[in-house]
Protein backbone atom coordinates (compact mmCIF):
# COMPACT_ATOMS: atom_id res chain seq x y z
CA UNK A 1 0.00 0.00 0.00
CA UNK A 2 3.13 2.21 0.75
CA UNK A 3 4.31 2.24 -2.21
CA UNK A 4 1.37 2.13 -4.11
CA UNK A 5 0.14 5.10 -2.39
CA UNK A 6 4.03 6.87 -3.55
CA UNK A 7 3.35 5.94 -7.44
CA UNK A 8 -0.33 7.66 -7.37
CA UNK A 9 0.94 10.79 -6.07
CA UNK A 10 3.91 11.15 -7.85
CA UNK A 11 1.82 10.70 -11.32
CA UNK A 12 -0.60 13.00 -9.71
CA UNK A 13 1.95 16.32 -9.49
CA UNK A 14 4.35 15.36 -12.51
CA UNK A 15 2.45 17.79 -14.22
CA UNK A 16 2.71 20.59 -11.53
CA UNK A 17 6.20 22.24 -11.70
CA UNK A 18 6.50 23.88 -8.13
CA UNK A 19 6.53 20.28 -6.83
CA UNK A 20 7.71 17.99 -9.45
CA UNK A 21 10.90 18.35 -9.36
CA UNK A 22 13.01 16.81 -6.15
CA UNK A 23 15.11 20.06 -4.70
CA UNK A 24 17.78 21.02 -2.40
CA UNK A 25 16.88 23.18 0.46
CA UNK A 26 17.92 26.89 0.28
CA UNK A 27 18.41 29.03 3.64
CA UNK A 28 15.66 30.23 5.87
CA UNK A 29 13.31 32.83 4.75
CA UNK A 30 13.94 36.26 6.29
CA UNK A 31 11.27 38.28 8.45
CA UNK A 32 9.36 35.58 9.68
CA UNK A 33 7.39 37.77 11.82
CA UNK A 34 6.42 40.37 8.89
CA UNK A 35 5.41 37.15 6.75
CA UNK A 36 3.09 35.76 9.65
CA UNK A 37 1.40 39.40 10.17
CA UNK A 38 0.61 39.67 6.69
CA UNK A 39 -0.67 36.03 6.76
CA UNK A 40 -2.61 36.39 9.81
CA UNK A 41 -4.13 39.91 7.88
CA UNK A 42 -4.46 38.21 4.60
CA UNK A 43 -5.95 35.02 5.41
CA UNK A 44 -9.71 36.48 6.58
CA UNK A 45 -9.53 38.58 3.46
CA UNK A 46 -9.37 35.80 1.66
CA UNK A 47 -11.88 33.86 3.18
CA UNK A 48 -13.99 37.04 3.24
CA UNK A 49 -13.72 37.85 -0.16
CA UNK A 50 -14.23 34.22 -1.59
CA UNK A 51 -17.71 34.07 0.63
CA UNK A 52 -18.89 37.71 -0.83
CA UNK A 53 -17.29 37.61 -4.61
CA UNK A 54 -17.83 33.35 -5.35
CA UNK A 55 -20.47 32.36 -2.86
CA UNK A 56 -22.46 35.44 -2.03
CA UNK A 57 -22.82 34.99 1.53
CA UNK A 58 -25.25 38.06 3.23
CA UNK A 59 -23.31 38.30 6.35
CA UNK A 60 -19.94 38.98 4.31
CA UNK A 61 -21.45 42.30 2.57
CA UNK A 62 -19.38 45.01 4.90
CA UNK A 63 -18.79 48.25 4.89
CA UNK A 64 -17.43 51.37 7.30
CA UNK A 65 -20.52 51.05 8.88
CA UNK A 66 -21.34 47.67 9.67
CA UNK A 67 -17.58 47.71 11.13
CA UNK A 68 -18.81 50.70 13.36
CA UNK A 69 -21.77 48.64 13.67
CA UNK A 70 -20.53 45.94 15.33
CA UNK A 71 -17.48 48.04 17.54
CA UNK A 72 -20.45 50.02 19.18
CA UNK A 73 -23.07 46.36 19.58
CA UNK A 74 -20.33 44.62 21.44
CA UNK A 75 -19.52 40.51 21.65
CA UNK A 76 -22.39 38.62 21.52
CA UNK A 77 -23.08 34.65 21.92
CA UNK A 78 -23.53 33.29 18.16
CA UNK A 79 -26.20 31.53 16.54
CA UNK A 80 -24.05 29.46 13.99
CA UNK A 81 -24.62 25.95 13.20
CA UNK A 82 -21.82 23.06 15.48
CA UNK A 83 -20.03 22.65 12.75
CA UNK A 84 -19.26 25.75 11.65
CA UNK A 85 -18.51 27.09 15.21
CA UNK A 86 -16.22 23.97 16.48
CA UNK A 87 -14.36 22.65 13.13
CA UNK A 88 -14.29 25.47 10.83
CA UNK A 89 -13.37 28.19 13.59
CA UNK A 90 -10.22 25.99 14.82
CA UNK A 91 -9.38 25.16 11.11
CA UNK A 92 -9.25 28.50 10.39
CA UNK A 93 -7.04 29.21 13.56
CA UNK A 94 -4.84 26.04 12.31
CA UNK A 95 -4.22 27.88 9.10
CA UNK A 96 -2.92 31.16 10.21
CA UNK A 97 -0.81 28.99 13.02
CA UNK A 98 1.05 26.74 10.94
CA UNK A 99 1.87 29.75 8.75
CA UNK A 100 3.46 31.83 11.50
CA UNK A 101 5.54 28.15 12.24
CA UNK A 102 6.23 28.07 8.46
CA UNK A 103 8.11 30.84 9.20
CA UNK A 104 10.75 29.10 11.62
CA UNK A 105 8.84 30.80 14.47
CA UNK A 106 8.11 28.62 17.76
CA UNK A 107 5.49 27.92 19.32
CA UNK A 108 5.09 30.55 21.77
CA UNK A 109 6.28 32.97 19.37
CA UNK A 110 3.31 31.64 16.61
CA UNK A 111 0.42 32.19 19.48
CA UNK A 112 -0.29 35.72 19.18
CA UNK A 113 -0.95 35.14 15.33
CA UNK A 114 -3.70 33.33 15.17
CA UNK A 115 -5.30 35.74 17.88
CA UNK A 116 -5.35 38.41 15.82
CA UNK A 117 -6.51 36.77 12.68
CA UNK A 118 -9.43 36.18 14.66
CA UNK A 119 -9.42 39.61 15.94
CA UNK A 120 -9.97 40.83 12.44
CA UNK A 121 -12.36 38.78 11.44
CA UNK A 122 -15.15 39.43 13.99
CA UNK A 123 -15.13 42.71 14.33
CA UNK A 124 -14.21 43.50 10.77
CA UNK A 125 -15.12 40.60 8.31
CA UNK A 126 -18.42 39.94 9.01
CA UNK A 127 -22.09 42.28 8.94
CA UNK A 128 -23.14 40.43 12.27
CA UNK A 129 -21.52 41.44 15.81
CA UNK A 130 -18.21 39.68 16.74
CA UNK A 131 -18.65 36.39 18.63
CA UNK A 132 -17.10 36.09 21.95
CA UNK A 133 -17.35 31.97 21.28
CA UNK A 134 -15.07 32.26 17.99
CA UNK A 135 -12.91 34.92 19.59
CA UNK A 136 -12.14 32.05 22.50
CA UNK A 137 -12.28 28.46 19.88
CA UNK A 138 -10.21 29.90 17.25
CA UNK A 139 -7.24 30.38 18.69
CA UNK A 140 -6.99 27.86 21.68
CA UNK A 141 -8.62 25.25 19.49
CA UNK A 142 -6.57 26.33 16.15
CA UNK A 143 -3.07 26.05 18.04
CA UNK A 144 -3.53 22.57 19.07
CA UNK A 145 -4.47 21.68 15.71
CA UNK A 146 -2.47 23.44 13.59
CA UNK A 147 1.12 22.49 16.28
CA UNK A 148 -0.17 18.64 14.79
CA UNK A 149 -0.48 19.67 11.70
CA UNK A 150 3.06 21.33 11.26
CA UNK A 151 4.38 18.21 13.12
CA UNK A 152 3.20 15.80 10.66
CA UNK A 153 3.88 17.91 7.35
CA UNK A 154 7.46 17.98 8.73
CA UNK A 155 8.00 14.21 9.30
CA UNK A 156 6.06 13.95 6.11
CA UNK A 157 8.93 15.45 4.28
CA UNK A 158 11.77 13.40 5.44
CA UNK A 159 15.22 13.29 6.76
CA UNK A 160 17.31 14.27 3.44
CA UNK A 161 17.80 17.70 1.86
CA UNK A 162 16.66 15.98 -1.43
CA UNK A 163 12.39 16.34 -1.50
CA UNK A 164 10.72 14.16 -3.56
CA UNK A 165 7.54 15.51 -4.94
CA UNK A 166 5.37 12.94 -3.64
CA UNK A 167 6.98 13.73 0.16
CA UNK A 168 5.72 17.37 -0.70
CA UNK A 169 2.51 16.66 -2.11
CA UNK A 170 1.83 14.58 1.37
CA UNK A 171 3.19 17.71 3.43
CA UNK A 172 1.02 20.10 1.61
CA UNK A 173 -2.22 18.28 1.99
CA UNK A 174 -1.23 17.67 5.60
CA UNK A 175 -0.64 21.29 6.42
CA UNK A 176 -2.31 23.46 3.64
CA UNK A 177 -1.73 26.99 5.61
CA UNK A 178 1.57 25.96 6.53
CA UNK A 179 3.45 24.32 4.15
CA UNK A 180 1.44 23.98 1.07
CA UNK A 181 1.02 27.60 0.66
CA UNK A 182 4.53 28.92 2.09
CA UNK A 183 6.06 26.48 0.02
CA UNK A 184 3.96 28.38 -3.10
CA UNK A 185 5.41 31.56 -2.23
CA UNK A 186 9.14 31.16 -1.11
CA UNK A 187 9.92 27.78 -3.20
CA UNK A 188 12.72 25.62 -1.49
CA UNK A 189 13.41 28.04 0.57
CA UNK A 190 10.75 26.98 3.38
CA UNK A 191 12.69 23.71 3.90
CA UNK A 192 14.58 25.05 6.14
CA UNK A 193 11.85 25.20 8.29
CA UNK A 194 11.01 21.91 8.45
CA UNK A 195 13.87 20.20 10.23
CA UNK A 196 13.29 16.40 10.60
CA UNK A 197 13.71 14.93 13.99
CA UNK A 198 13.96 11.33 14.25
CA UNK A 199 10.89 10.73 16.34
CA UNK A 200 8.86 7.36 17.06
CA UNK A 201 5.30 7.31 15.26
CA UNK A 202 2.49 5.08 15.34
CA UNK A 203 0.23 5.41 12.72
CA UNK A 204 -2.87 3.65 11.31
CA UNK A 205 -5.87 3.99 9.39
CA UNK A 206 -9.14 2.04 10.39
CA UNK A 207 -11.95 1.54 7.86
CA UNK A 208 -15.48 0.36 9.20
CA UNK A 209 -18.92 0.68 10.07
CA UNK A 210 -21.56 -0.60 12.65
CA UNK A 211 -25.05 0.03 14.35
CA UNK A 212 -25.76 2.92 16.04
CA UNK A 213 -29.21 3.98 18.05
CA UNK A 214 -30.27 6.50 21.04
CA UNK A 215 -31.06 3.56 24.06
CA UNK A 216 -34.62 4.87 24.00
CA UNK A 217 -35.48 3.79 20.30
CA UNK A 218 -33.38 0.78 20.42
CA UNK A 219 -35.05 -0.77 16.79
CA UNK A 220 -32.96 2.72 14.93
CA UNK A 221 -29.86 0.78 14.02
CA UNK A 222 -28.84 3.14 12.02
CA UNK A 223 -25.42 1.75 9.64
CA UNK A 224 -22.66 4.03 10.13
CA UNK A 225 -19.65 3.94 8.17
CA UNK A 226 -16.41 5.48 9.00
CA UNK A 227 -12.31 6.29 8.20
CA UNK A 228 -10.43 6.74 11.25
CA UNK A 229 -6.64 8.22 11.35
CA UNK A 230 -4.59 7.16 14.89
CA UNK A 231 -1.73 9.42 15.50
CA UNK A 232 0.96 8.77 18.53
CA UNK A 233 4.00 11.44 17.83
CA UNK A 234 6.83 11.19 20.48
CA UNK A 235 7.64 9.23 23.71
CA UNK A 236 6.11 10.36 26.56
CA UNK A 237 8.64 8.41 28.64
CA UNK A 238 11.89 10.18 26.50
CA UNK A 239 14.39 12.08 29.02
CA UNK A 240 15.65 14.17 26.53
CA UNK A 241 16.41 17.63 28.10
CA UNK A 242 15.16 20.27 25.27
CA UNK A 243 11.51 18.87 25.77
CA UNK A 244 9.42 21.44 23.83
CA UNK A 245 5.65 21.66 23.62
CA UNK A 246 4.06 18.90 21.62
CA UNK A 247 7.07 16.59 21.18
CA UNK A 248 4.40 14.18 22.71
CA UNK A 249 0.90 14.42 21.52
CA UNK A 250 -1.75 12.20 20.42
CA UNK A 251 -4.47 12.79 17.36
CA UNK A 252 -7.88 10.96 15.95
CA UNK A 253 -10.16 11.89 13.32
CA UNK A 254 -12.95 9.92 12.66
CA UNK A 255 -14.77 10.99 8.83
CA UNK A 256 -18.50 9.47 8.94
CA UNK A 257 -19.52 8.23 5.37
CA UNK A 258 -22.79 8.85 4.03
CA UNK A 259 -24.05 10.86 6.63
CA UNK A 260 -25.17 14.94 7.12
CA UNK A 261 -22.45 15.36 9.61
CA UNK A 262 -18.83 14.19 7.92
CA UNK A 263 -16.77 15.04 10.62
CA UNK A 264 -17.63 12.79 13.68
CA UNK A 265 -14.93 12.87 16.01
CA UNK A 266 -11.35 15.06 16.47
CA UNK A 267 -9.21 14.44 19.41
CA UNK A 268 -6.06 16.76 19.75
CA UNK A 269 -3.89 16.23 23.05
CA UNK A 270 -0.51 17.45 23.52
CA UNK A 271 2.05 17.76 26.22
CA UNK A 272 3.13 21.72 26.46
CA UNK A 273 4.86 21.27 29.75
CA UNK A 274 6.82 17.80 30.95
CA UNK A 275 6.76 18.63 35.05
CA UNK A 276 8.15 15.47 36.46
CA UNK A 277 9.23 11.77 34.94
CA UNK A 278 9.75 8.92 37.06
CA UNK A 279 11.28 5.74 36.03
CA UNK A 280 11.80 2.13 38.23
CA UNK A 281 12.38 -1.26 37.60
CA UNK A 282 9.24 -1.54 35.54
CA UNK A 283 7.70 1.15 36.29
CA UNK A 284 8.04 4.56 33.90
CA UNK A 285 5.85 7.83 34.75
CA UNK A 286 5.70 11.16 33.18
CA UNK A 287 3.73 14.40 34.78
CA UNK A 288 3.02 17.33 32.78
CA UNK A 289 0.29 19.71 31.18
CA UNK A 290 -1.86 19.10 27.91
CA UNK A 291 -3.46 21.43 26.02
CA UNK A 292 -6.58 19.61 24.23
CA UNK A 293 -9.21 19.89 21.73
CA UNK A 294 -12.16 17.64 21.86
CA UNK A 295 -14.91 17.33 18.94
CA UNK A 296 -17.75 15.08 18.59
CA UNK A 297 -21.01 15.44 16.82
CA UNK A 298 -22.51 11.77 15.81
CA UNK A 299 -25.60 12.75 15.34
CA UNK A 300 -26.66 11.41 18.36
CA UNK A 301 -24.54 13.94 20.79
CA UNK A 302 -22.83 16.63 20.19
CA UNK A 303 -19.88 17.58 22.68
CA UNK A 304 -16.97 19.78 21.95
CA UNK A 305 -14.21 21.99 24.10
CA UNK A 306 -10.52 23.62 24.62
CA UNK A 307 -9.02 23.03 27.40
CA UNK A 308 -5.66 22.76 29.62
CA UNK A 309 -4.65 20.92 32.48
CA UNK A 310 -2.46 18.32 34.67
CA UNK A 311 -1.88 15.07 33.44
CA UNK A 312 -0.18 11.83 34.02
CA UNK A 313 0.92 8.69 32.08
CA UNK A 314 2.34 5.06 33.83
CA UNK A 315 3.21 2.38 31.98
CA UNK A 316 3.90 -0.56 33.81
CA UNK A 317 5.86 -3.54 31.84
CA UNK A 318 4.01 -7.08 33.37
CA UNK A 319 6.79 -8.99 30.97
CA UNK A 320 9.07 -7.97 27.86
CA UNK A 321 5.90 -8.37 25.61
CA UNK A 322 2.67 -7.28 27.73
CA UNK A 323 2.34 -3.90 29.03
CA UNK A 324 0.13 -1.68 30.99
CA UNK A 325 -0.51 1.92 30.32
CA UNK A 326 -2.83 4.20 31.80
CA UNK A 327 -3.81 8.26 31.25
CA UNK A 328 -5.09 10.11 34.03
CA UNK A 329 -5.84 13.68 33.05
CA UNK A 330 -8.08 16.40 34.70
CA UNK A 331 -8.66 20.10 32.26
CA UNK A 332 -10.03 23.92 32.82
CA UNK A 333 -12.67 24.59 29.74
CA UNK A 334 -11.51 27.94 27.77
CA UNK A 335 -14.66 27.50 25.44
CA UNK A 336 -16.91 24.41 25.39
CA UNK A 337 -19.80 23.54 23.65
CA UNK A 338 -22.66 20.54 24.14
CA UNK A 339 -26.33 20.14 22.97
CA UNK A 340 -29.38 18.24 22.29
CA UNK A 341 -29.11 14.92 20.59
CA UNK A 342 -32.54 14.75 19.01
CA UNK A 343 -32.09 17.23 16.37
CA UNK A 344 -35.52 17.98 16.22
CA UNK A 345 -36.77 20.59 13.54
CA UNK A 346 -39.07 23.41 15.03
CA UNK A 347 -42.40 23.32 13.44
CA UNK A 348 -41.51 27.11 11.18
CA UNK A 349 -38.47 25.25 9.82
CA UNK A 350 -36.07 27.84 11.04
CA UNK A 351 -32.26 26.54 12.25
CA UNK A 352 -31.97 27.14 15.67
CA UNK A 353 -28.88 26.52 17.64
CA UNK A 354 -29.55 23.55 19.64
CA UNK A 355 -26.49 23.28 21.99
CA UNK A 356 -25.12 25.36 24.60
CA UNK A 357 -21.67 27.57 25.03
CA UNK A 358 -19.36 27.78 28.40
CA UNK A 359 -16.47 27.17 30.35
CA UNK A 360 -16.05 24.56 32.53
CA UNK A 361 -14.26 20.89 33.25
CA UNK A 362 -12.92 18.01 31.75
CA UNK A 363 -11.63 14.41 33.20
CA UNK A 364 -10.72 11.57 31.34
CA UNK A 365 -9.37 7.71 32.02
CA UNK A 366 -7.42 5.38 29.49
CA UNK A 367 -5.97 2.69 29.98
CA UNK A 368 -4.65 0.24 27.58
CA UNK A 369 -3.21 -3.55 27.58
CA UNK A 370 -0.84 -4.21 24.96
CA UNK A 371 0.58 -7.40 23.92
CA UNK A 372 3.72 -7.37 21.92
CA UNK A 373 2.64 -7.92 17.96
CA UNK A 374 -0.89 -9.75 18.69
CA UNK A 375 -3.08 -6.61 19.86
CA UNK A 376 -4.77 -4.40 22.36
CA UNK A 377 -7.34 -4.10 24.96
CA UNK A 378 -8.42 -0.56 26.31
CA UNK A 379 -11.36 1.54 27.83
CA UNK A 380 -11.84 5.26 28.14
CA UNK A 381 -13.64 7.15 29.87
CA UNK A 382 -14.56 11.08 29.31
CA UNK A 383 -16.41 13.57 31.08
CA UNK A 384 -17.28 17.16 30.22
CA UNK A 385 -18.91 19.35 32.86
CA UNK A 386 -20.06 22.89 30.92
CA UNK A 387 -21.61 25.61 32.64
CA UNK A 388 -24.08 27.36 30.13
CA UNK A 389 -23.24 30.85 29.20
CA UNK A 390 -25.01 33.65 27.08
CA UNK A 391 -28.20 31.81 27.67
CA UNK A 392 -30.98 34.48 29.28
CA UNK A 393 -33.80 31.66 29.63
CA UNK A 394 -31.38 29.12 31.16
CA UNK A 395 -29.34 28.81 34.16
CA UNK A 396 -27.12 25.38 34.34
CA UNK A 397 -24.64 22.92 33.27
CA UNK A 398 -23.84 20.55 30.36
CA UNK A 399 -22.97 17.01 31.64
CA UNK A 400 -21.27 14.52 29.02
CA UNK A 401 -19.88 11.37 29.69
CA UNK A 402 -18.47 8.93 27.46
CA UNK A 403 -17.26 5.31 27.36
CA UNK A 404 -15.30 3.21 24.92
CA UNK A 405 -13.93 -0.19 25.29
CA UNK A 406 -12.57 -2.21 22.41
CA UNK A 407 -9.67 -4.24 20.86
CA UNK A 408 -7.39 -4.64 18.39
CA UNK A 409 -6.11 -8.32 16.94
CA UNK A 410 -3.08 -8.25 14.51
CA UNK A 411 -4.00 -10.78 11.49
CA UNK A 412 -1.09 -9.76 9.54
CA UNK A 413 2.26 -7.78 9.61
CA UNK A 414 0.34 -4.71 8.67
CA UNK A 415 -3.29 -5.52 9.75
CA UNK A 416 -5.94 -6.13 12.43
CA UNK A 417 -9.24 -6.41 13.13
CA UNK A 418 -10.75 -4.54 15.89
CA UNK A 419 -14.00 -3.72 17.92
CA UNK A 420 -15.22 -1.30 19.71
CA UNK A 421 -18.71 -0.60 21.98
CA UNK A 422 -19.23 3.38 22.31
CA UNK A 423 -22.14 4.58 25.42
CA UNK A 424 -22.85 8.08 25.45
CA UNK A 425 -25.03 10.12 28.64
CA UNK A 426 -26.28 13.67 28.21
CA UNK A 427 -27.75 15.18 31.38
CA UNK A 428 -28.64 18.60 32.08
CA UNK A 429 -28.84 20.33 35.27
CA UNK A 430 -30.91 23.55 35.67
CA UNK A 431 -30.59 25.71 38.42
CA UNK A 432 -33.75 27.39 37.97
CA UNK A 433 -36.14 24.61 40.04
CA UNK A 434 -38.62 25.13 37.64
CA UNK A 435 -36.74 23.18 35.36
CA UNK A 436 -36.19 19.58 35.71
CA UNK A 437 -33.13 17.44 34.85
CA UNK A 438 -32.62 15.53 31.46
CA UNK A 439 -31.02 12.59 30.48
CA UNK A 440 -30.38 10.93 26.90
CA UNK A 441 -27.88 7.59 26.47
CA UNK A 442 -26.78 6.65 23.35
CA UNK A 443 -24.74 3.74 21.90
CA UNK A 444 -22.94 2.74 19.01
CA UNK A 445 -20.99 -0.46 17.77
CA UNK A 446 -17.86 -0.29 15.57
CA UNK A 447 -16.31 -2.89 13.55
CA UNK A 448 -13.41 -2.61 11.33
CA UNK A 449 -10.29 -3.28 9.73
CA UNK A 450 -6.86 -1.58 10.56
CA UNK A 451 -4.08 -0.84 8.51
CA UNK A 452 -0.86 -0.47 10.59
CA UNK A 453 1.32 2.50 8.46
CA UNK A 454 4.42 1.60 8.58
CA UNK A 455 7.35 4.21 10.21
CA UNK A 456 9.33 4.27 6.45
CA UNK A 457 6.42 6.90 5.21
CA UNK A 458 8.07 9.14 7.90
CA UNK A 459 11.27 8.23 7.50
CA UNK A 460 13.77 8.76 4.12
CA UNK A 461 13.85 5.77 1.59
């Protein structure tokens, strides 16, 4: 599949110049910091413009006054859609991120960037008054995304000074704001910003599908088919001295197919400060602090959030092939987000936004039981506690909790078959006694087939 996958995109850019030829890399470009303001000003223009010009969106028609407009109305609590509000708000904070790390800026120095893009584009890009939610989710959601992103298009490239078109092709697609586009505008000269580090990666890519159905209505089995992409980057157990934020970070997507909501599941969760490590006999420990972003909308629930906070990992060795490894992590809510999973239509046919906005808590448990090259066994557990903001008729908090427990059999060098039994609870909690409590449980079954990527795609061959 490896090299299968290296003969399709290769074919695929031959005819594309800027990346079909294998080049040497130049030196680093020179005012990073200019080159990530005028991103960071350029890249809501662009997105403006191409939503007024091409699609002829109403809320991007803006003038002098609807800027004055919205300066004098103030920061509201928006009305858009879950998708648009907790995917396409990080993306967009991704994409002005990875460009400011395109530059050869760090990661502290990148932060401020995607703050301001999103700066501009509330108070100044849209017609409708600037949204204290995006102003929060954009960047704190955007930098944990886009630090995974510009991790992976760099690994993506390789070791050697040599690029092969097909490693670029992979980076660009990887890390569009980063690396596709500063690669379009300073050539070769961006490799130098993309140092390869020889890190340890486990990779795979799960194809699947299975039953899912809200407990109440057990006889809607809904099929739901799905790609999943497992990211591990780093060792969290590694003593090297120059630990810097995200050297250790773990990522899942989950795409639905066939179904209204595409995206069903991010996780982002990397370690921005390593605090203590611990290491006898067989016993290894590390302490530090994650930053996280959390999506999930499968139709069923919706939960989503940004968040920071203490963590810990132990992995105990039980013999030189099984192991035992367990996450305990607790996180502070910037910006979370959680709602109804009936997705009921009001009778005037008008979208309404059916979750609810806060800050608030996080908590999860995972623990996994590995052995050697035959498979895995492992549970988690989430919880999300949201207090609802910006809500005049309600007073209360979002409860989510979340279960998995599956496993993974190895079949073949670079295969298994796994399972996996999914139990979602929704509860609200009103203050106001004249509301009562809610609760709605979901489930969902997975089955599928696991393709283990092997480390050479990250490596130079």
């Amino acid at each position: 599949m490896k090299y299968f996958l290296k003969i399709i995109l290769t074919f695929a850019v031959s005819s594309m110049p800027i990346f079909a030829q294998t080049q040497i890399a130049d030196s680093s470009i020179a005012h990073p910091h200019r080159n990530a303001l005028i991103n960071s000003l350029a890249q809501p223009t662009i997105i403006w413009a191409t939503n007024w010009y091409l699609l002829d969106q109403f809320w991007a028609d803006i003038s002098m006054r609807t800027l004055q407009n919205n300066i004098e109305t103030g920061w509201v609590w928006d009305e858009d859609p879950f998708d648009v509000n907790q995917v396409g708000h990080p993306t967009q904070g991704a994409l002005v991120y990875t460009a400011a790390r395109a530059q050869g800026l760090s990661y502290w120095q990148s932060l401020a960037y995607p703050t301001l893009a999103s700066l501009i584009w509330e108070v100044g890009m849209e017609n409708e008054s600037p949204s204290i939610n995006d102003m929060i989710t954009t960047p704190t959601s955007g930098v944990a995304f886009g630090e995974i992103m510009h991790r992976m298009s760099a690994l993506l490239l390789g070791e050697g000074q040599v690029k092969p078109a097909w490693r670029q092709v992979l980076s660009a697609v990887s890390n569009p704001g980063g690396y596709g586009v500063n690669r379009l505008i300073f050539g070769t000269k961006i490799h130098q910003n993309y140092r390869y580090e020889p890190t340890p990666v486990l990779a795979g890519l799960s194809l699947g599908a299975g039953p899912g159905f809200e407990d109440d209505t057990p006889e809607n089995k809904t099929p739901r088919r799905f790609a999943r992409l497992n990211l591990v980057y780093g060792n969290p157990f590694s003593k090297h001295k120059n630990f810097k934020p995200f050297d250790n970070f773990m990522f899942v997507a989950v795409m639905n197919v066939g179904r209204k909501d595409y995206v069903g599941e991010i996780y982002a969760s990397g370690m921005v400060f390593r605090l203590h490590q611990y290491e006898k006999k067989k016993h290894r420990a590390t302490l530090g602090i994650f930053q996280n972003y959390d999506f999930m909308n499968n139709d069923d629930y919706k939960v989503s959030s940004s968040s920071i906070g203490p963590g810990m990992m132990h992995n105990y060795a039980v013999t030189p092939e099984l192991s035992f490894r367990t996450q305990v992590a607790t996180s502070f809510i910037f910006m979370g987000s959680a709602g109804d999973t009936s997705d009921e239509i009001p009778d005037d046919g008008l979208e309404v936004r059916d979750y609810h906005f806060g800050p608030g808590f996080s908590g999860k448990l995972i623990t996994k039981v590995s052995w050697a090259e035959r498979g895995d066994l492992y549970l988690r557990l989430k919880r999300y506690f949201i207090y609802v903001a910006g809500d005049d008729e309600i007073e209360g908090f979002e409860n989510i909790n979340i279960l998995n427990m599956g496993f993974q059999a190895r079949i073949l060098k670079s295969y298994s078959l796994g399972g996996e039994y999914g139990k979602v609870g929704r509860s609200v909690t009103y203050l106001d006694d004249s509301w009562r409590d809610t609760l709605q449980t979901g489930s969902i079954y997975r089955f599928y087939i696991h393709y283990h990527i092997s480390e050479s795609l990250f490596k130079k061959v």
